[in-house]
C-alpha atoms as a PDB file:
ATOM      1  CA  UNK A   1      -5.006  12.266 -68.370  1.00  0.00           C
ATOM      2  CA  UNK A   2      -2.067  11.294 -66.397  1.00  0.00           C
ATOM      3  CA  UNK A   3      -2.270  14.254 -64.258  1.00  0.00           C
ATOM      4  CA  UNK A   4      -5.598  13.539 -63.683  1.00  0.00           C
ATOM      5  CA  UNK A   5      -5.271   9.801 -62.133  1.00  0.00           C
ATOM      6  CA  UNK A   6      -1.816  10.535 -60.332  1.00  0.00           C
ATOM      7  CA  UNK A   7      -3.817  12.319 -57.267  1.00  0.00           C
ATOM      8  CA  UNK A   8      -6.149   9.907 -56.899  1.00  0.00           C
ATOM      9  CA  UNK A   9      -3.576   7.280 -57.102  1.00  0.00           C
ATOM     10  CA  UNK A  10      -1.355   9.030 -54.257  1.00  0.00           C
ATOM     11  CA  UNK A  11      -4.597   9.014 -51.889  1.00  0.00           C
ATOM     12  CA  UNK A  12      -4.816   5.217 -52.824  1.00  0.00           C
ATOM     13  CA  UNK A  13      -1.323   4.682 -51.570  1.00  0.00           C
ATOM     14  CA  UNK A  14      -1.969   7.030 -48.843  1.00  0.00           C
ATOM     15  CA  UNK A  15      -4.863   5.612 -47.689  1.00  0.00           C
ATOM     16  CA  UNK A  16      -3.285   1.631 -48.042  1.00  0.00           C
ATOM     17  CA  UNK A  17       0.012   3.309 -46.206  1.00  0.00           C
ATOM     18  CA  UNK A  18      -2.795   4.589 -43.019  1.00  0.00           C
ATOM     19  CA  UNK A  19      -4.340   0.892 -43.055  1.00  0.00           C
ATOM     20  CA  UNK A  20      -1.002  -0.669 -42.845  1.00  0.00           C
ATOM     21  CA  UNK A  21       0.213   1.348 -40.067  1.00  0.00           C
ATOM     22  CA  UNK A  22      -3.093   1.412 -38.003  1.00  0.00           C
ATOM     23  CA  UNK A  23      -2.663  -2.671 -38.187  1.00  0.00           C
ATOM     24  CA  UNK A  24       0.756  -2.464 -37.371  1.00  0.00           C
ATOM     25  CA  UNK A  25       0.056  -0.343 -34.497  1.00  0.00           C
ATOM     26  CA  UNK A  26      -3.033  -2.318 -33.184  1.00  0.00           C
ATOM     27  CA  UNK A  27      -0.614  -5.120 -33.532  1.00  0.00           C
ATOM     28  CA  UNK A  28       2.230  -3.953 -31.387  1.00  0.00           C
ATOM     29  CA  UNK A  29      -0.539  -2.526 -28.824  1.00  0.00           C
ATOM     30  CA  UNK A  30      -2.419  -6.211 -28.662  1.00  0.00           C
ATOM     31  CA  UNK A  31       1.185  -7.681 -27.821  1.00  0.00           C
ATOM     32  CA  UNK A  32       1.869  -4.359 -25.421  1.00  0.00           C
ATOM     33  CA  UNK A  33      -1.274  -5.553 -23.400  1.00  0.00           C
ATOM     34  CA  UNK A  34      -1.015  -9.118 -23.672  1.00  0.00           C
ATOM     35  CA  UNK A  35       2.284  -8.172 -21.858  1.00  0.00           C
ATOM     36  CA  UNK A  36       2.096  -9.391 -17.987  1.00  0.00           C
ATOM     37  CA  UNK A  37       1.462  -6.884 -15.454  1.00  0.00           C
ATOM     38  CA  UNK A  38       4.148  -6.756 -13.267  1.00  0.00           C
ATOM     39  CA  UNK A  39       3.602  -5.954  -9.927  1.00  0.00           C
ATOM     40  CA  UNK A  40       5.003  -5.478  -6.251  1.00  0.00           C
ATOM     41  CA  UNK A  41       3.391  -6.508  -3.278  1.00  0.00           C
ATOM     42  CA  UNK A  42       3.887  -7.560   0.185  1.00  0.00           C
ATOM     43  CA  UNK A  43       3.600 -11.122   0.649  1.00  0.00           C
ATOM     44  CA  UNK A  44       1.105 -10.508   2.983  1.00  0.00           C
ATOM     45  CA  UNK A  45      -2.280  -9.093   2.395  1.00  0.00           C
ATOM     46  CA  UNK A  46      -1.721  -7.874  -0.636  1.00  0.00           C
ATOM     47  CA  UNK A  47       0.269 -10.572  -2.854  1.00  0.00           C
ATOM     48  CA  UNK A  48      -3.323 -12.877  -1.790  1.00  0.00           C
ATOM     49  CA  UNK A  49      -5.179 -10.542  -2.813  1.00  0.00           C
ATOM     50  CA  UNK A  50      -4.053  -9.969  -5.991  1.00  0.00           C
ATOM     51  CA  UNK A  51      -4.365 -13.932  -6.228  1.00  0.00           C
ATOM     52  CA  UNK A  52      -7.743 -13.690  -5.604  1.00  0.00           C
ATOM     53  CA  UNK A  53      -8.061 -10.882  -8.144  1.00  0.00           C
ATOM     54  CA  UNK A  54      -6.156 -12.973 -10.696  1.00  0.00           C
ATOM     55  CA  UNK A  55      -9.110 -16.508  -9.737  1.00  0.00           C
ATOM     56  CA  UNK A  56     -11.369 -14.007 -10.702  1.00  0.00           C
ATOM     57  CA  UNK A  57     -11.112 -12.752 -13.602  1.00  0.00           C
ATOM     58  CA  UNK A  58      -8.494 -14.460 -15.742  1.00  0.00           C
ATOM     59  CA  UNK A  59      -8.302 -12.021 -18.454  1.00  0.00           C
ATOM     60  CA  UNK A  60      -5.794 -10.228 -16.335  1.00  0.00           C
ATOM     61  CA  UNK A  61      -2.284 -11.528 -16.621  1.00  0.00           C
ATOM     62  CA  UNK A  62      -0.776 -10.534 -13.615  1.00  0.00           C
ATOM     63  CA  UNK A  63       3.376 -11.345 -12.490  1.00  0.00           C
ATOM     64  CA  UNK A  64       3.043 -10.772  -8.772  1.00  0.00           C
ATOM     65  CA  UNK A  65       7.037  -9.629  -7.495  1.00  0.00           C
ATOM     66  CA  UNK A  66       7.546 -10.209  -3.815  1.00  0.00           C
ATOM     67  CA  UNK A  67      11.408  -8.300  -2.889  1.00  0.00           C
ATOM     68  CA  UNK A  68      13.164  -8.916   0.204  1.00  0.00           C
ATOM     69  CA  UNK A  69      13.282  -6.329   2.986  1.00  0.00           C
ATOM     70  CA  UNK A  70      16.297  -3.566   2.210  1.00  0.00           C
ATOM     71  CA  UNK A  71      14.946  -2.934  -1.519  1.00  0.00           C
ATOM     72  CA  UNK A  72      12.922  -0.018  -2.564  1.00  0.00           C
ATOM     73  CA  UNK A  73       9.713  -0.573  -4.173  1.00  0.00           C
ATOM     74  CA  UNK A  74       9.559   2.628  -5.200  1.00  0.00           C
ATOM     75  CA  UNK A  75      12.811   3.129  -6.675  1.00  0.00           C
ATOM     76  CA  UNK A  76      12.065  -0.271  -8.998  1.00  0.00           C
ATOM     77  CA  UNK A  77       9.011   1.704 -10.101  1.00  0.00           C
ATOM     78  CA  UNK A  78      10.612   4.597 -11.068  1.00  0.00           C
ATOM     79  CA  UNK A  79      13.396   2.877 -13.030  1.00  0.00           C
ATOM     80  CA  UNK A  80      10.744   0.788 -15.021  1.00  0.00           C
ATOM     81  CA  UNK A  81      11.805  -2.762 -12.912  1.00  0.00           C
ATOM     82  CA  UNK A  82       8.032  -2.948 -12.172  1.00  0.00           C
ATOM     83  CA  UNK A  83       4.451  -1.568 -13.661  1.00  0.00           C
ATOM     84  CA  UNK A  84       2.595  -1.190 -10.372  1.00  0.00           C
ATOM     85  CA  UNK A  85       3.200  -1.741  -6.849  1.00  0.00           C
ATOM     86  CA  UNK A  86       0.799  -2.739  -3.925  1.00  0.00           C
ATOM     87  CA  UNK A  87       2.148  -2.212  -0.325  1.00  0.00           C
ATOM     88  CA  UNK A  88       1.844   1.734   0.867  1.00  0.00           C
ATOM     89  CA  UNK A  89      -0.202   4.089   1.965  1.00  0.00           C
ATOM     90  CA  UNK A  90      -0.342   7.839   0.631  1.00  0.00           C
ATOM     91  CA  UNK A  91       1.647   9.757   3.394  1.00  0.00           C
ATOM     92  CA  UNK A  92       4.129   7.398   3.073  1.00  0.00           C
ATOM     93  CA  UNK A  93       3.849   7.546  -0.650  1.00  0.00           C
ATOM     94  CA  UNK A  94       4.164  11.265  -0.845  1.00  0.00           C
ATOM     95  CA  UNK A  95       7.811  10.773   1.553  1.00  0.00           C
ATOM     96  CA  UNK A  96       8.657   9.251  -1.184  1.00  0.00           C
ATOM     97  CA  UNK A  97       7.714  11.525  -3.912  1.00  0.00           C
ATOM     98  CA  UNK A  98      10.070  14.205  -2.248  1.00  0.00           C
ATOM     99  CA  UNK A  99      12.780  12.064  -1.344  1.00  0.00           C
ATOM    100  CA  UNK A 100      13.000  10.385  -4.819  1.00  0.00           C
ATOM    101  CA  UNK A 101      12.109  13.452  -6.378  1.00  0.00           C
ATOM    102  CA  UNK A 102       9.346  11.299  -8.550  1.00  0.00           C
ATOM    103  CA  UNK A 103       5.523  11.874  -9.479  1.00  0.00           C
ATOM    104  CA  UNK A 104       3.473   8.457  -8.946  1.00  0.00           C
ATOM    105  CA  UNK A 105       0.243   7.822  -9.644  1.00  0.00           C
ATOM    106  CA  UNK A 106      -2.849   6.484  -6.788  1.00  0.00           C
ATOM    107  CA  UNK A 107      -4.924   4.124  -9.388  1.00  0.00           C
ATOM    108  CA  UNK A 108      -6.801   2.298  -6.752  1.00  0.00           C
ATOM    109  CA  UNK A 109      -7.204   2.526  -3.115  1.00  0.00           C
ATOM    110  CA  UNK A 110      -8.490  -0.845  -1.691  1.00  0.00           C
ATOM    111  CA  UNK A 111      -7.600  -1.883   2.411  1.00  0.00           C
ATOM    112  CA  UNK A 112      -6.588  -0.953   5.710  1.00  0.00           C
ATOM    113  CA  UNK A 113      -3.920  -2.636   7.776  1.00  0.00           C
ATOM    114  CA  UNK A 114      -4.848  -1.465  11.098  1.00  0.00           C
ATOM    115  CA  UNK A 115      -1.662  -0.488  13.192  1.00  0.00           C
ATOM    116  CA  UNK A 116      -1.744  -2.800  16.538  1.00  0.00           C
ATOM    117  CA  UNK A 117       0.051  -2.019  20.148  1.00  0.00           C
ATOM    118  CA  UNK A 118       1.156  -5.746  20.926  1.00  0.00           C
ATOM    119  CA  UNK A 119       3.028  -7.404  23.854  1.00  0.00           C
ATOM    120  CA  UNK A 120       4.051 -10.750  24.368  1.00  0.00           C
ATOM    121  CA  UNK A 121       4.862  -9.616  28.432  1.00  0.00           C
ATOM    122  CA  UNK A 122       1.800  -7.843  29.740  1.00  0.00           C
ATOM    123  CA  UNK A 123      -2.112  -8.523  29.091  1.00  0.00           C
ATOM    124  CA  UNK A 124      -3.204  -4.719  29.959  1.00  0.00           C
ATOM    125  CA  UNK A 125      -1.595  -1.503  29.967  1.00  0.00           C
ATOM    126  CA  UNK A 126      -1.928  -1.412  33.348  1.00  0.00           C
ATOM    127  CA  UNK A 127       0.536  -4.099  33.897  1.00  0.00           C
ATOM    128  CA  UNK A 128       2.910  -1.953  31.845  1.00  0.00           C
ATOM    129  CA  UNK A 129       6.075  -0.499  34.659  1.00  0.00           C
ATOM    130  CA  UNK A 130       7.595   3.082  34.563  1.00  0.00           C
ATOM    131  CA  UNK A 131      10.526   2.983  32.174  1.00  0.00           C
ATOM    132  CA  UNK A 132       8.620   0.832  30.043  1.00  0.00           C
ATOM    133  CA  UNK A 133       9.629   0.111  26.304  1.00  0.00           C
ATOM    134  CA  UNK A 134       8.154   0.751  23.196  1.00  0.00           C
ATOM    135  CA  UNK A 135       9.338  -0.164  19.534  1.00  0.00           C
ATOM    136  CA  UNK A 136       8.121   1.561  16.668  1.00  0.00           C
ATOM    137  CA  UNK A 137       8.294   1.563  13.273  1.00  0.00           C
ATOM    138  CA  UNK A 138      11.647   3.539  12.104  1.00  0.00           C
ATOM    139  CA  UNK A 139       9.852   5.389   8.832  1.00  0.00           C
ATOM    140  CA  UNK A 140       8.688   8.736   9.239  1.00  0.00           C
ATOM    141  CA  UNK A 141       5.342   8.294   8.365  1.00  0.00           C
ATOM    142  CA  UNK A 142       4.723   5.239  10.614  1.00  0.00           C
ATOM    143  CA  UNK A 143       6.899   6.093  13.430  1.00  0.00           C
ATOM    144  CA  UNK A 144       3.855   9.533  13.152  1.00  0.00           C
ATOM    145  CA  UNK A 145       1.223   7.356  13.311  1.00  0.00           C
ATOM    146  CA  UNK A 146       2.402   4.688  15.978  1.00  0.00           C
ATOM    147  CA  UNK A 147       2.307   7.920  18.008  1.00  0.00           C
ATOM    148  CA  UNK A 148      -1.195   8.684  17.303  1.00  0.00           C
ATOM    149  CA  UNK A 149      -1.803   5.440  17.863  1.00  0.00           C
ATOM    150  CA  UNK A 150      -0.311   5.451  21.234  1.00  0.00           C
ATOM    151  CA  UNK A 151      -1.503   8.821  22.138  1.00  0.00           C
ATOM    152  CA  UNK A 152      -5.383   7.534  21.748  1.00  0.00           C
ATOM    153  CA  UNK A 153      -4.812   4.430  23.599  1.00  0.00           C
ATOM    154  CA  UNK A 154      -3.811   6.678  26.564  1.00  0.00           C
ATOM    155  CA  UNK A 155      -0.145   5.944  26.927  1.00  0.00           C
ATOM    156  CA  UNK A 156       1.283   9.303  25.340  1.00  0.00           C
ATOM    157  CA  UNK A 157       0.014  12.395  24.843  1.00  0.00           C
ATOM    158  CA  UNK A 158       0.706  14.578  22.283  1.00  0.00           C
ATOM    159  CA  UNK A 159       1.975  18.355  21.846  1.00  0.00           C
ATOM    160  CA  UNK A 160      -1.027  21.000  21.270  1.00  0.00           C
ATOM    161  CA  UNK A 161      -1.579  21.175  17.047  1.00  0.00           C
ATOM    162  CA  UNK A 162      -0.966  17.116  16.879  1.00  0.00           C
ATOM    163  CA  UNK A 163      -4.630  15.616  16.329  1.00  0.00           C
ATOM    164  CA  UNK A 164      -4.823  14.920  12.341  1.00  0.00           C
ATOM    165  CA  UNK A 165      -2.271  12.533  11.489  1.00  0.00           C
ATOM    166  CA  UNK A 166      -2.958  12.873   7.676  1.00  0.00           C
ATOM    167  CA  UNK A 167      -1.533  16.527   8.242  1.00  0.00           C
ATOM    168  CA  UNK A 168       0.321  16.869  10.811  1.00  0.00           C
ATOM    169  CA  UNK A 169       3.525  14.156  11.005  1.00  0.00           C
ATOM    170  CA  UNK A 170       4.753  13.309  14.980  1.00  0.00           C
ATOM    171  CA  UNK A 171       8.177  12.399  16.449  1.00  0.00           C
ATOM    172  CA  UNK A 172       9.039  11.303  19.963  1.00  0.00           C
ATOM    173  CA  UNK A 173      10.367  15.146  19.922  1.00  0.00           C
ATOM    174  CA  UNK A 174       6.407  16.457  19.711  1.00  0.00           C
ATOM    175  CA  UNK A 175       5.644  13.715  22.731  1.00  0.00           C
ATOM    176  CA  UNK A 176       3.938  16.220  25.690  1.00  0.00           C
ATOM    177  CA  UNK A 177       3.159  13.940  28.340  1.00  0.00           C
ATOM    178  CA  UNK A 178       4.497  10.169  29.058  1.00  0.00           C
ATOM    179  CA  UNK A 179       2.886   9.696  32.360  1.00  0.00           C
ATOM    180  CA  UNK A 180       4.908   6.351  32.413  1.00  0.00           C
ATOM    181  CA  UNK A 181       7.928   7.814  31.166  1.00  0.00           C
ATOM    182  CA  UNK A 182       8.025   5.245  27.771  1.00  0.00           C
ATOM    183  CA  UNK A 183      11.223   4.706  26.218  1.00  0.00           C
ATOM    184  CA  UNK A 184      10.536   4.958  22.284  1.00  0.00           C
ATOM    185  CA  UNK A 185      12.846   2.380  20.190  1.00  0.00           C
ATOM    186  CA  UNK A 186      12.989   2.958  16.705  1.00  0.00           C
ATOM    187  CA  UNK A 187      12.847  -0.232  14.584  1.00  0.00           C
ATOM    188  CA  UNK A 188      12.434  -1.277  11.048  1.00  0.00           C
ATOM    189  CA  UNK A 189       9.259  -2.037  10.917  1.00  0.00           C
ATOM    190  CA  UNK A 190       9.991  -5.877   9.672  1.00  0.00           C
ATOM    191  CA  UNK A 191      11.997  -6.818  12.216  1.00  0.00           C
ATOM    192  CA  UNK A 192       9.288  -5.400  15.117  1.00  0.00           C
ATOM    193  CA  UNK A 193       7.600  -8.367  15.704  1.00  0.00           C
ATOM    194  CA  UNK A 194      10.992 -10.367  16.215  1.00  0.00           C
ATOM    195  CA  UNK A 195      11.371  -7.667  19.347  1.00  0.00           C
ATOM    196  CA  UNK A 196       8.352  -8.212  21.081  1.00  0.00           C
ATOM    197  CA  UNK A 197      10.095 -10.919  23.950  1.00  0.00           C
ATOM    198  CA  UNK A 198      12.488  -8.108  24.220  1.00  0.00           C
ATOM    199  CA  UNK A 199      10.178  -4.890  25.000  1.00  0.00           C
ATOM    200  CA  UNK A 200       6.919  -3.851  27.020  1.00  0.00           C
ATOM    201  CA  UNK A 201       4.814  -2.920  23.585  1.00  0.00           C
ATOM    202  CA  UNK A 202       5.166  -2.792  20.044  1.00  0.00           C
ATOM    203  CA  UNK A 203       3.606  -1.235  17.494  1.00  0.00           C
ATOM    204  CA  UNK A 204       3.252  -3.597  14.722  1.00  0.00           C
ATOM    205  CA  UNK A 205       2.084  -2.761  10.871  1.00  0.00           C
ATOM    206  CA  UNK A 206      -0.669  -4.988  10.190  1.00  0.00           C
ATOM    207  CA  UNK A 207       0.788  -6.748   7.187  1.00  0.00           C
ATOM    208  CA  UNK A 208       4.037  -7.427   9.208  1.00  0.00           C
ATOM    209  CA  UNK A 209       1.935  -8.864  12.022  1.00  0.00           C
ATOM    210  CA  UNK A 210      -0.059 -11.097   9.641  1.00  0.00           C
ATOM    211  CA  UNK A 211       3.319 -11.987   8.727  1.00  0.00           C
ATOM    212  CA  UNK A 212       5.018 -13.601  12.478  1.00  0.00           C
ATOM    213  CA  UNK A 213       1.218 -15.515  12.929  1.00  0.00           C
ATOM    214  CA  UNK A 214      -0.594 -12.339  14.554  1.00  0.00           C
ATOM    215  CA  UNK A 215      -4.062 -11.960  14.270  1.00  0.00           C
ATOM    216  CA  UNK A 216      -4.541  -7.790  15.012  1.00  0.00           C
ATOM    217  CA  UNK A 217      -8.288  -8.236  15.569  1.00  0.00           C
ATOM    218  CA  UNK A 218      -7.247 -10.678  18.346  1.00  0.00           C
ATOM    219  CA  UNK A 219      -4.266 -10.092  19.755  1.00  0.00           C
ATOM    220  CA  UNK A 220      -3.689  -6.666  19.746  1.00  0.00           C
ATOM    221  CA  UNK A 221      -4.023  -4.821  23.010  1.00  0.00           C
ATOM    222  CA  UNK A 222      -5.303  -1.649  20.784  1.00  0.00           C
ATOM    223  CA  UNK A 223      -6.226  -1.172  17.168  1.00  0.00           C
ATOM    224  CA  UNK A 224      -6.160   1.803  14.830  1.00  0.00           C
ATOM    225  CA  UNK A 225      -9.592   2.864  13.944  1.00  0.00           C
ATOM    226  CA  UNK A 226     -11.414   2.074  10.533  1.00  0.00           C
ATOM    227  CA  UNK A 227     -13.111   5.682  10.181  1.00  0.00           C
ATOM    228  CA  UNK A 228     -11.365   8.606   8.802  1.00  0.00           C
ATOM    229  CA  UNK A 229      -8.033   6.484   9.226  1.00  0.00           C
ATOM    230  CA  UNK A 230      -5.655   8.167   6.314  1.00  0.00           C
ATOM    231  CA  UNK A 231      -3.587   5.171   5.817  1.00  0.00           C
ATOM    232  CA  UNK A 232      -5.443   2.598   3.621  1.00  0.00           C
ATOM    233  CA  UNK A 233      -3.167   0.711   1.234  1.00  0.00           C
ATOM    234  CA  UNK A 234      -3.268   1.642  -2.200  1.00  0.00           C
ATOM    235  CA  UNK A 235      -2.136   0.454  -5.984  1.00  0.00           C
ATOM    236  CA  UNK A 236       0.144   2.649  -7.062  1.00  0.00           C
ATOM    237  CA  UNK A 237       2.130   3.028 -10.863  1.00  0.00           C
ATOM    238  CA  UNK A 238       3.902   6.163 -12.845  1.00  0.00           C
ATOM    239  CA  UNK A 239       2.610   9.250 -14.718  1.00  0.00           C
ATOM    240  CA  UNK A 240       3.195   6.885 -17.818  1.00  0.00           C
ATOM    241  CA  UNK A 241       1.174   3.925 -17.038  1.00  0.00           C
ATOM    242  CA  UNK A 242      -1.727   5.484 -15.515  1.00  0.00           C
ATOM    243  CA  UNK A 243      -4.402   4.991 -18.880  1.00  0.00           C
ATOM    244  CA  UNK A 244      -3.017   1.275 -19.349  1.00  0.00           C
ATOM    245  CA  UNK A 245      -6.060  -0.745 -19.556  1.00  0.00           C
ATOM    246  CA  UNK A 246      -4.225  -3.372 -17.778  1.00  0.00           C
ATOM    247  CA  UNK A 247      -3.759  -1.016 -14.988  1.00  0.00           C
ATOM    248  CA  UNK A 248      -7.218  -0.224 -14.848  1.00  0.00           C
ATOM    249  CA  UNK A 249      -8.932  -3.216 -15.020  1.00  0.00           C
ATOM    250  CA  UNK A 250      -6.750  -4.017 -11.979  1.00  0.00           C
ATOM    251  CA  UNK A 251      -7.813  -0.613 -10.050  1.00  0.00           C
ATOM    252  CA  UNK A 252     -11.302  -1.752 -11.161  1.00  0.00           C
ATOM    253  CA  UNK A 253     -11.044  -5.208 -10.052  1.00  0.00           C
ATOM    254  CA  UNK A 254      -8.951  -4.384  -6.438  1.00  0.00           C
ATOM    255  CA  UNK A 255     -11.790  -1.833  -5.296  1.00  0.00           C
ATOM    256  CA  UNK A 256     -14.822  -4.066  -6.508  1.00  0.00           C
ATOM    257  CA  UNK A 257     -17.344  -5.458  -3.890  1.00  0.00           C
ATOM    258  CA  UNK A 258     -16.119  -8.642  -4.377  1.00  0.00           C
ATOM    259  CA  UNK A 259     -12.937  -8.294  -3.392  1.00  0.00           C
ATOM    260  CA  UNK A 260     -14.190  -6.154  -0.331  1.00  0.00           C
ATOM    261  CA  UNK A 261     -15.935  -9.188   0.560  1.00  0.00           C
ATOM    262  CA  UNK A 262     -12.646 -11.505   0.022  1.00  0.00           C
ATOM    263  CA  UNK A 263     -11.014  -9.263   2.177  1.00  0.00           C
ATOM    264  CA  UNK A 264     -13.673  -9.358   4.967  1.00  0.00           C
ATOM    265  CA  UNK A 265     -13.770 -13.064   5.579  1.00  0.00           C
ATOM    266  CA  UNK A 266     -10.131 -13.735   4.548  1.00  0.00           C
ATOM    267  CA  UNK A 267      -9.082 -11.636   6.994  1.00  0.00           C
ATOM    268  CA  UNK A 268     -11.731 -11.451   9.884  1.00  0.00           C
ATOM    269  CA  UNK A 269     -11.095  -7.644  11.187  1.00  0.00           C
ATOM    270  CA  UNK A 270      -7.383  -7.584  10.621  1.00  0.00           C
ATOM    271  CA  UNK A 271      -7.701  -6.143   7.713  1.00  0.00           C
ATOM    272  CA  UNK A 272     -10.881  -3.946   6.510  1.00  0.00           C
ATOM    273  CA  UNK A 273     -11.427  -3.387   3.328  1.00  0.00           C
ATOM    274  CA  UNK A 274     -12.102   0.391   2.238  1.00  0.00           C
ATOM    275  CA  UNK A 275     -15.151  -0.696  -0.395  1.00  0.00           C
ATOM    276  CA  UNK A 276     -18.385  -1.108   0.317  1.00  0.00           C
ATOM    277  CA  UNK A 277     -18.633  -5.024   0.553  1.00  0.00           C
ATOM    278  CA  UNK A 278     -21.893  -6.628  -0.462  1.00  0.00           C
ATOM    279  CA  UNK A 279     -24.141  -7.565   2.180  1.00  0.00           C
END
């Protein structure tokens, strides 16, 4: 008889054993999520609209981390300082991959910062002299695509094989024709719009022109075009975090026609958002 109640008995246990550690784990995972979701953005579009995101729907517990200029935000992602960051665009994302020798993850892709040609000196191109200056973002990817920039506004022109910047990345070195012989001044990109009583043009990242009281849809002399434009800003985390529902419900809520719509008349043309807003 005892031989035939100790098996039963055992699954009893075993089962009692599974409840306890299916509780425990739902446990640790309710505490896991109602973990804040820490993540880095620019102070500048993207820190207010992740504010916005947070007014509207509260069940996301969001720590927002602003860094000063000179730190990485990729390198705190890597090393687990941050869950998510909101700042970059994928070509410069995947410059990062292979010089940090890291794997990210896209999990939302929500704006576009258009890249502006800005001068505090002339109020045409026309009025620009020979010899002329020109800062430019530093970074490989965006010193490629202030080129393209210039290069469609008329100023440069590019070497044969140059016309898909998604593909293709340009240096001064791949610059074919500079009818008015444009010196190119590679700057960090923060500090460009500090230069601009200092040069002829400047090529200023939308969030850093936001930034020094810009407004691109007004005061640049040319903008970067909307359609087929490679460089919309997107939320980024690691290989690990990719199914956290946190980080999802994030994605979900950053490419949402609501926020499109935020983004629209927050930002009046200086920055476009890349979902369909309602109309």
């Amino acid at each position: 008889m005892l031989k035939n109640i100790a098996l039963p008995v055992s699954k009893s246990l075993s089962i009692a054993g599974r409840l306890t550690a299916a509780a425990a784990l739902l446990s640790s995972l309710s505490a896991w999520a109602a973990e804040p979701l820490r993540v880095q953005a620019d102070p500048v579009p993207h820190a207010e609209i992740l504010a916005y995101v947070q007014k509207i729907d509260p069940s996301l517990n969001l720590k927002v981390i602003e860094i000063p200029s000179g730190v990485n935000p990729n390198e705190l992602l890597a090393h687990g300082d941050v869950d998510a960051n909101y700042f970059q665009h994928v070509p410069y994302l995947l410059s990062q991959e292979k010089a940090l020798k890291e794997k990210f993850e896209v999990a939302a892709t929500v704006h576009i910062e258009p890249l502006g040609v800005y001068s505090s000196r002339h109020k045409s191109y026309a009025e620009v002299p020979q010899n002329g200056t020109v800062a430019v973002p530093n970074n490989e990817t965006n010193l490629s695509r202030a080129l393209y920039l210039l290069q469609s506004q008329g100023l440069i022109t590019l070497k044969p094989g140059f016309t898909d910047p998604a593909k293709n990345q340009a240096t001064p070195r791949d610059i074919a024709t500079n009818p008015k012989n444009l010196k190119i001044l590679e700057v960090e990109s923060p500090q460009i719009p500090r230069s601009l009583p200092d040069v002829d043009l400047a090529v200023i990242n939308g969030n850093f022109a936001l930034e020094a009281g810009l407004s691109p849809a007004k005061d640049a002399l040319g903008l970067e075009k909307a359609k087929g434009n490679p460089y919309a800003n997107i939320l980024v985390t690691t290989e690990k975090l990719k199914n956290d529902p946190r980080i999802k419900q994030l994605a979900k809520d950053l490419e949402s026609p609501q926020v499109a719509e935020f983004i629209k008349e927050k930002f009046k043309g200086s920055v476009l958002p890349v979902a369909a807003a309602k109309s």
